[in-house]
PDB file of N, CA and C in Angstrom:
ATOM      1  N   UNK A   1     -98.722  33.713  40.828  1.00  0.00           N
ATOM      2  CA  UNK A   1     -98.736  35.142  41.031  1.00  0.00           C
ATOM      3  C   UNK A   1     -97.569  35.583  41.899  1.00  0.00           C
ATOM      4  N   UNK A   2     -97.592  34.675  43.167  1.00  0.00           N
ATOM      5  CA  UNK A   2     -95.784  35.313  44.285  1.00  0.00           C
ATOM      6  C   UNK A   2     -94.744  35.087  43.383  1.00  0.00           C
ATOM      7  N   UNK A   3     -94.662  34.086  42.710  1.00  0.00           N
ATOM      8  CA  UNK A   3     -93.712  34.211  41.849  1.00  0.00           C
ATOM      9  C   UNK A   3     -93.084  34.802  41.055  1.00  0.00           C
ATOM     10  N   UNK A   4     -93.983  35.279  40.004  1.00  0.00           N
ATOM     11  CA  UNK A   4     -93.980  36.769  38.836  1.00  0.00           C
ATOM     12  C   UNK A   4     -93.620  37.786  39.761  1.00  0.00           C
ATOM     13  N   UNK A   5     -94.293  38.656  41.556  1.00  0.00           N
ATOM     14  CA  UNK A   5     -93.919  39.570  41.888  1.00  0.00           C
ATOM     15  C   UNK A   5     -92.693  39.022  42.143  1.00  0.00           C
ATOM     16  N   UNK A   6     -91.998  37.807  42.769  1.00  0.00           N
ATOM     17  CA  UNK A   6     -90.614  37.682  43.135  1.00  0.00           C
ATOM     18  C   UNK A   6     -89.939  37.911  41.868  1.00  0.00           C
ATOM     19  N   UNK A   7     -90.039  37.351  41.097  1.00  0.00           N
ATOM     20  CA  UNK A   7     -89.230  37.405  40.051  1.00  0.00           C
ATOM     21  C   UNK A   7     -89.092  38.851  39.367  1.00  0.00           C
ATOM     22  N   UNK A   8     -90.000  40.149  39.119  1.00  0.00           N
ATOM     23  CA  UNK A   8     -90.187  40.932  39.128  1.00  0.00           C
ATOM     24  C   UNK A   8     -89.297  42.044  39.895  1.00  0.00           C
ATOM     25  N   UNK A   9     -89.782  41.556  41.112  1.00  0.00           N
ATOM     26  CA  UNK A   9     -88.465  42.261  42.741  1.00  0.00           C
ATOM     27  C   UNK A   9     -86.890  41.796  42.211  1.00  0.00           C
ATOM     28  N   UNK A  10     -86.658  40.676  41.236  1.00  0.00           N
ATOM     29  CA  UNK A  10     -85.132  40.542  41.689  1.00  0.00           C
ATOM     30  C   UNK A  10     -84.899  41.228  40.652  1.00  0.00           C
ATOM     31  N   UNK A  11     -85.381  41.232  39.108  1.00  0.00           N
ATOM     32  CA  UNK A  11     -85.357  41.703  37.807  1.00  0.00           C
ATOM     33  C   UNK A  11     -84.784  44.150  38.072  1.00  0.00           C
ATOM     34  N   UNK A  12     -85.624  43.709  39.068  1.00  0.00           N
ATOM     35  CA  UNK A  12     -85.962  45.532  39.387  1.00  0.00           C
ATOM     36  C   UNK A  12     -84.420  45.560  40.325  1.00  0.00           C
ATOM     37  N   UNK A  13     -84.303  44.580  41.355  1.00  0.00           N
ATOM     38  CA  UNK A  13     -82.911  45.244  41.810  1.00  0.00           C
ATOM     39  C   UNK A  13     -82.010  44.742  41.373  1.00  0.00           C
ATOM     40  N   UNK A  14     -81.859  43.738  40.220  1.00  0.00           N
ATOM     41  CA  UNK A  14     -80.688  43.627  39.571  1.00  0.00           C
ATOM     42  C   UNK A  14     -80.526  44.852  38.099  1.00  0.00           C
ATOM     43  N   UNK A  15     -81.283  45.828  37.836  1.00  0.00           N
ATOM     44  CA  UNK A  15     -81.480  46.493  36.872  1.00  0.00           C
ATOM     45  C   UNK A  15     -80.422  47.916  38.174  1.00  0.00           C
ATOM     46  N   UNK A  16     -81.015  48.456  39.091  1.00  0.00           N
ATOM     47  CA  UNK A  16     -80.374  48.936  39.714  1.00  0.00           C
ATOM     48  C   UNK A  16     -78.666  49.171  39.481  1.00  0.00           C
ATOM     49  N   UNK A  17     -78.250  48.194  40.226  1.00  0.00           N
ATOM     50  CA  UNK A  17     -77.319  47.897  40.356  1.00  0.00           C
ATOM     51  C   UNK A  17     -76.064  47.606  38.984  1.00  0.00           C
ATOM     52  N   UNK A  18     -76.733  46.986  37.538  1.00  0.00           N
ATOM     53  CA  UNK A  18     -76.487  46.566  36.832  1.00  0.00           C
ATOM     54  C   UNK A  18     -75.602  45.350  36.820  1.00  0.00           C
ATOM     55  N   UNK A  19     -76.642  44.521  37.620  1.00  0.00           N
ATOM     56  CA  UNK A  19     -76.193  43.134  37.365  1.00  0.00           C
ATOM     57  C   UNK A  19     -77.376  42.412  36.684  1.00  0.00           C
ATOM     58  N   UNK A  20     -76.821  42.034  34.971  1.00  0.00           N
ATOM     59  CA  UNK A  20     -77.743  41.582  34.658  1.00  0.00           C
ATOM     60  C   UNK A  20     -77.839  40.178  34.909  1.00  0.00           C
ATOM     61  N   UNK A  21     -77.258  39.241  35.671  1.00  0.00           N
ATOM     62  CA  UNK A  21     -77.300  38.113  35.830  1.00  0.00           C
ATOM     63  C   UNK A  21     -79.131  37.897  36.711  1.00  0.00           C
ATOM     64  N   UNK A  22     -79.249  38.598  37.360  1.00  0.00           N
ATOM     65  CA  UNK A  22     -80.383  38.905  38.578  1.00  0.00           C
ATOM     66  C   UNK A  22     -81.167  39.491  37.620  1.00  0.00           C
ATOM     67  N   UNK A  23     -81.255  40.400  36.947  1.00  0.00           N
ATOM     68  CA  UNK A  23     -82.114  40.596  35.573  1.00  0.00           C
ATOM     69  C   UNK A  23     -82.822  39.749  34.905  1.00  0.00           C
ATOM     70  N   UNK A  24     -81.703  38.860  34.101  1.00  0.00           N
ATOM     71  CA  UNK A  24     -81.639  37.271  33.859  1.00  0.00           C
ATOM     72  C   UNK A  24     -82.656  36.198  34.399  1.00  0.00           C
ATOM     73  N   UNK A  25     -82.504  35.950  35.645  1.00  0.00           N
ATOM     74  CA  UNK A  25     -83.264  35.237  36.625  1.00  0.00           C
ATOM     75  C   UNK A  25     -84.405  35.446  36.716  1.00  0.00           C
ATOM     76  N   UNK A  26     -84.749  36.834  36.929  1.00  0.00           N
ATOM     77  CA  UNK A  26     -86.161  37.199  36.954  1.00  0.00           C
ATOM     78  C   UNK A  26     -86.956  36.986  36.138  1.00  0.00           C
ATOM     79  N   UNK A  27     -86.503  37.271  34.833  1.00  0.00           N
ATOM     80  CA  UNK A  27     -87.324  37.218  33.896  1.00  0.00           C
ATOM     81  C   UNK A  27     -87.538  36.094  33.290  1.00  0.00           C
ATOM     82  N   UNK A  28     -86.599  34.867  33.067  1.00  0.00           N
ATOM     83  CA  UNK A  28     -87.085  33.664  33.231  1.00  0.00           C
ATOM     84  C   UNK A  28     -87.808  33.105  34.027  1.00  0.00           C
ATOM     85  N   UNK A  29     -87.414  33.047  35.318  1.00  0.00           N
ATOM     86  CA  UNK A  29     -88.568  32.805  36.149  1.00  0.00           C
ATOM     87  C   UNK A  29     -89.471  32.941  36.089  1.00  0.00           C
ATOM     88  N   UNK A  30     -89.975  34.376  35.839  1.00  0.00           N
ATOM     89  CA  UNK A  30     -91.430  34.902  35.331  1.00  0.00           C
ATOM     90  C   UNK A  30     -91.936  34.107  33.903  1.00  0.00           C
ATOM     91  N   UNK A  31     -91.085  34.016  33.700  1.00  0.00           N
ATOM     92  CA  UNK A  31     -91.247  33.147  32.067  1.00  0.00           C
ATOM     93  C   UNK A  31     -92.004  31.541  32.227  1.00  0.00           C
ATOM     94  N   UNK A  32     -91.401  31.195  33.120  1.00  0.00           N
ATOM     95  CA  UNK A  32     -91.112  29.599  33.646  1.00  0.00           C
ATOM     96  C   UNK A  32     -92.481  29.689  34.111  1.00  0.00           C
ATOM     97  N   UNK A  33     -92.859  30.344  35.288  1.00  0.00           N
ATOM     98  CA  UNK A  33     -94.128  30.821  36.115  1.00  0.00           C
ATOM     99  C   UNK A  33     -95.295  30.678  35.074  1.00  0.00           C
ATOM    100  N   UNK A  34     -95.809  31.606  34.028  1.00  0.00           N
ATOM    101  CA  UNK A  34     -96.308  32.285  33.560  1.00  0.00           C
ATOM    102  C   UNK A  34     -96.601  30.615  32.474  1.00  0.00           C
ATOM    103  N   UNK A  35     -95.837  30.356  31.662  1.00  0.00           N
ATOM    104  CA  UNK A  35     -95.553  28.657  30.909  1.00  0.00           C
ATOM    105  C   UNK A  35     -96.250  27.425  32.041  1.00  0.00           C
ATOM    106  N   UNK A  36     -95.788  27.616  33.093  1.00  0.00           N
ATOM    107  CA  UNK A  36     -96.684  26.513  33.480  1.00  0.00           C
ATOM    108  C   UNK A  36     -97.757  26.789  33.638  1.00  0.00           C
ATOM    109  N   UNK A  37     -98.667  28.200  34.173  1.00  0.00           N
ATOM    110  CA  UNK A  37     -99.944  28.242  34.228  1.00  0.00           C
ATOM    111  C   UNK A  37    -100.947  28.138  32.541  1.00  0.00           C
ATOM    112  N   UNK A  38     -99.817  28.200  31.672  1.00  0.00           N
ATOM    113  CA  UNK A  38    -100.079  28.353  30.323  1.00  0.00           C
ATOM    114  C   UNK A  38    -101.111  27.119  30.314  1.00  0.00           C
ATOM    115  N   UNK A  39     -99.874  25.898  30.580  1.00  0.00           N
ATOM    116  CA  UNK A  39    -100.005  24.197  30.230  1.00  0.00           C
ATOM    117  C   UNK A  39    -100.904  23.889  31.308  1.00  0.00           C
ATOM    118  N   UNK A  40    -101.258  24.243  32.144  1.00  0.00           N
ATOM    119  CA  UNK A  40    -102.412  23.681  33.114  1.00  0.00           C
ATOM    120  C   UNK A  40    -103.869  24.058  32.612  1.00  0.00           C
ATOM    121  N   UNK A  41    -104.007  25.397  32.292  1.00  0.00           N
ATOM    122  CA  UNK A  41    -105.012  25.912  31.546  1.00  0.00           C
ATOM    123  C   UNK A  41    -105.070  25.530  29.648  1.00  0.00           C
ATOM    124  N   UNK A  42    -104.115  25.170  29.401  1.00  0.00           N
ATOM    125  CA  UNK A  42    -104.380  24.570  27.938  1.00  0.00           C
ATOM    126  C   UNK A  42    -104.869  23.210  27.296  1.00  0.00           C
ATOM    127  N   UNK A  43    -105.915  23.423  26.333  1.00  0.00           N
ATOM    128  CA  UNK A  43    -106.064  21.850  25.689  1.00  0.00           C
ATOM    129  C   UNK A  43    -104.800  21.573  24.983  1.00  0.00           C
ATOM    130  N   UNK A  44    -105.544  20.357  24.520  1.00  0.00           N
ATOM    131  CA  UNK A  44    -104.232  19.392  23.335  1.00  0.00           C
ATOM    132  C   UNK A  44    -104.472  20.252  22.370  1.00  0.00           C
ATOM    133  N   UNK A  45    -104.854  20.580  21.253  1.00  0.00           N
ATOM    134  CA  UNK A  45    -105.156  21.340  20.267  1.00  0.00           C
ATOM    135  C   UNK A  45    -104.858  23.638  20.182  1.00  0.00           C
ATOM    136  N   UNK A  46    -104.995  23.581  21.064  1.00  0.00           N
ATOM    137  CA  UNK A  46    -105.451  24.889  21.396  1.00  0.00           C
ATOM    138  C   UNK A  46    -103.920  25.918  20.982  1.00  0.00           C
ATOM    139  N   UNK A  47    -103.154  25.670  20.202  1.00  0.00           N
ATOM    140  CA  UNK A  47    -101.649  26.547  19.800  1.00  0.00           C
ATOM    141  C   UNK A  47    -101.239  26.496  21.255  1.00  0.00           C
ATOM    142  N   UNK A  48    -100.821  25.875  21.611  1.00  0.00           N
ATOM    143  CA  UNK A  48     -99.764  25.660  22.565  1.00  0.00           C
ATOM    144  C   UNK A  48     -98.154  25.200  21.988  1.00  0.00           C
ATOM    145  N   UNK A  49     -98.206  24.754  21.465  1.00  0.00           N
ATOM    146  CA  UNK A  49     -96.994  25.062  20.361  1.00  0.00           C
ATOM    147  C   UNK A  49     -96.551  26.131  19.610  1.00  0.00           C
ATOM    148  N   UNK A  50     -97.446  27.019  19.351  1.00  0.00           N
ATOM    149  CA  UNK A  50     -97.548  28.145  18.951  1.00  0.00           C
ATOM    150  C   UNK A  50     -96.646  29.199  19.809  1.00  0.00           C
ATOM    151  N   UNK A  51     -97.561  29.006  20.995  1.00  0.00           N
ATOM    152  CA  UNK A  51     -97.585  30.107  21.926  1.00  0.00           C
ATOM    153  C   UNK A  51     -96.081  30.146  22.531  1.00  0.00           C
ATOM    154  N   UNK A  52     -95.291  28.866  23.084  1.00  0.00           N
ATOM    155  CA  UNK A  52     -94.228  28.543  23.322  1.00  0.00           C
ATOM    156  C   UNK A  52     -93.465  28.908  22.449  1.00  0.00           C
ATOM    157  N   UNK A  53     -93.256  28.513  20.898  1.00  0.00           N
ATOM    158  CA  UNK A  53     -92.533  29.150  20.035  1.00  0.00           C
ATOM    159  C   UNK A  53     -92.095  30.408  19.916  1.00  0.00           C
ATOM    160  N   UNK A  54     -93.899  31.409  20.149  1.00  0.00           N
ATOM    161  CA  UNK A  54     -93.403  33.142  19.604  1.00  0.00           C
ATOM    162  C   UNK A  54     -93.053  33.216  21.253  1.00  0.00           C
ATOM    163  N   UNK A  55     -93.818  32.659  22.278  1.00  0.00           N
ATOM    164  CA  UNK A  55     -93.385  33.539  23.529  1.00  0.00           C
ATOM    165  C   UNK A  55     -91.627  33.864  23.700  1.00  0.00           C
ATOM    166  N   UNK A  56     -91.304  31.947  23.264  1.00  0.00           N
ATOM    167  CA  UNK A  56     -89.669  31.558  23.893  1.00  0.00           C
ATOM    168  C   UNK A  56     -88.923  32.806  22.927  1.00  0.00           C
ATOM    169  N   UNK A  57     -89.241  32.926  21.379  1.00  0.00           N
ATOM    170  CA  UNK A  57     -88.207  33.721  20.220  1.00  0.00           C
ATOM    171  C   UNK A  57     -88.178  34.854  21.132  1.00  0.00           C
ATOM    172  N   UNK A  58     -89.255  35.577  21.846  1.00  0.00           N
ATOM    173  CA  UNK A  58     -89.404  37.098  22.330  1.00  0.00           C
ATOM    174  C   UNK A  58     -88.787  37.165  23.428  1.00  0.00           C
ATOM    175  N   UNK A  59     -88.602  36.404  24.054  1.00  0.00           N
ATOM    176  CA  UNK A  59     -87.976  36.141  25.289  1.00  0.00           C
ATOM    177  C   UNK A  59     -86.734  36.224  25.079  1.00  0.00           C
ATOM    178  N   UNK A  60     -86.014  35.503  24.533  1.00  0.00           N
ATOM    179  CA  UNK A  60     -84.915  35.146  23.725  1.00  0.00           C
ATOM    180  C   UNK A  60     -84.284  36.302  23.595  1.00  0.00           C
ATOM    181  N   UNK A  61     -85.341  37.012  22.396  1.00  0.00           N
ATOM    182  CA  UNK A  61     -84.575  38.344  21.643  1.00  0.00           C
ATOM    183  C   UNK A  61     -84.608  39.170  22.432  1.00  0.00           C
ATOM    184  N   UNK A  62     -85.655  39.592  23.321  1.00  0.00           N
ATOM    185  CA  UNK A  62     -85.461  40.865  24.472  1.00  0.00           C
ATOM    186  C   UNK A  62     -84.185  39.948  25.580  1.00  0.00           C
ATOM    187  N   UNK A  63     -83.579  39.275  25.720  1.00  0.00           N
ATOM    188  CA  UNK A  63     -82.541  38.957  27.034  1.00  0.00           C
ATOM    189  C   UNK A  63     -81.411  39.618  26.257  1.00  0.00           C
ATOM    190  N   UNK A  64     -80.980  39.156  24.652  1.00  0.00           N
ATOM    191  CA  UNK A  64     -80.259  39.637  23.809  1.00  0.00           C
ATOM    192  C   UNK A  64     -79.756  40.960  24.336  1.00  0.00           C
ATOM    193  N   UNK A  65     -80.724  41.743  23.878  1.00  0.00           N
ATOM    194  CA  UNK A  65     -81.335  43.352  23.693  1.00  0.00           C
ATOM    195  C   UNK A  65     -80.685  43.521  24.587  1.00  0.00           C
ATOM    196  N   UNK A  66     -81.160  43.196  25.498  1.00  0.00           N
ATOM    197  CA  UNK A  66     -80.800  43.686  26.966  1.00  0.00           C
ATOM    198  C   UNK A  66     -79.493  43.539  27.365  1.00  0.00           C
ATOM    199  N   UNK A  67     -78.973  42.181  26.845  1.00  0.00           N
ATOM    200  CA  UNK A  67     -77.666  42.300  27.499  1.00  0.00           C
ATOM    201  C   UNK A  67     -76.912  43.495  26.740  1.00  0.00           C
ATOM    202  N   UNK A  68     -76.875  43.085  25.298  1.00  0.00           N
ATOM    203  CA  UNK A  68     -76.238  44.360  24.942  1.00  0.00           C
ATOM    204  C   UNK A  68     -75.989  45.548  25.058  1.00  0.00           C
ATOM    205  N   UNK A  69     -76.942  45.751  25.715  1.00  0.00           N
ATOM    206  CA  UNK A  69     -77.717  47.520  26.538  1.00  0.00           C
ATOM    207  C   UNK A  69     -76.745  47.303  27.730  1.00  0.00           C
ATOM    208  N   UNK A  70     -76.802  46.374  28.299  1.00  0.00           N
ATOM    209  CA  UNK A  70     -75.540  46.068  29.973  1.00  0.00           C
ATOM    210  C   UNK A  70     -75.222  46.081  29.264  1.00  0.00           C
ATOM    211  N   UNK A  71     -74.176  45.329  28.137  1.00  0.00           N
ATOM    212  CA  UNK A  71     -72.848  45.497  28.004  1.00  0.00           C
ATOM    213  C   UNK A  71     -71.697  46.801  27.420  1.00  0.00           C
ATOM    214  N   UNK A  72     -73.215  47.203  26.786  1.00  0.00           N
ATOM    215  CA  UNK A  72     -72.671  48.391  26.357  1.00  0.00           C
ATOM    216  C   UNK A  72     -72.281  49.647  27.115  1.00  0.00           C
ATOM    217  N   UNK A  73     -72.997  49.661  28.401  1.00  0.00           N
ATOM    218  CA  UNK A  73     -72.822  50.521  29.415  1.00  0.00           C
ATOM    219  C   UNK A  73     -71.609  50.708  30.155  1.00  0.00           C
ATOM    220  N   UNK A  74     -70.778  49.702  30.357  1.00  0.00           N
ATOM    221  CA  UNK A  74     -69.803  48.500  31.382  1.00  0.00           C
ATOM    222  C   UNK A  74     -68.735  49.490  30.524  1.00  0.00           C
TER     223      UNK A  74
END
């Protein structure tokens, strides 16, 4: 949970500023955070392969998004 709000806090003042590198960070982190409580709470069977797959593609495609949105601004 401190984690997601940290990661959250850096995501929010690197959006500020428009540094998406600190953007970046956050939201992996939160990503990273969020994935391990996944695998502690998951069986062997239970789409955990699944879940990693669509979570990582969405993840992926919104950092995309986003940068382009920074870059396009710059």
């Amino acid at each position: 949970m401190t984690l997601c709000v940290l990661a959250g806090l850096a995501a929010a003042q690197g959006i500020r500023p428009k540094r998406f590198a600190f953007v970046a960070y956050g939201i992996l982190y939160a990503y990273a955070g969020i994935c391990i409580q996944v695998l502690r709470d998951a069986r062997r069977d239970s789409g955990v392969f699944a879940y990693f797959t669509v979570s990582g593609v969405l993840v992926l495609a919104g950092l995309i998004v986003l940068a382009r949105r920074f870059g396009s601004e710059e």
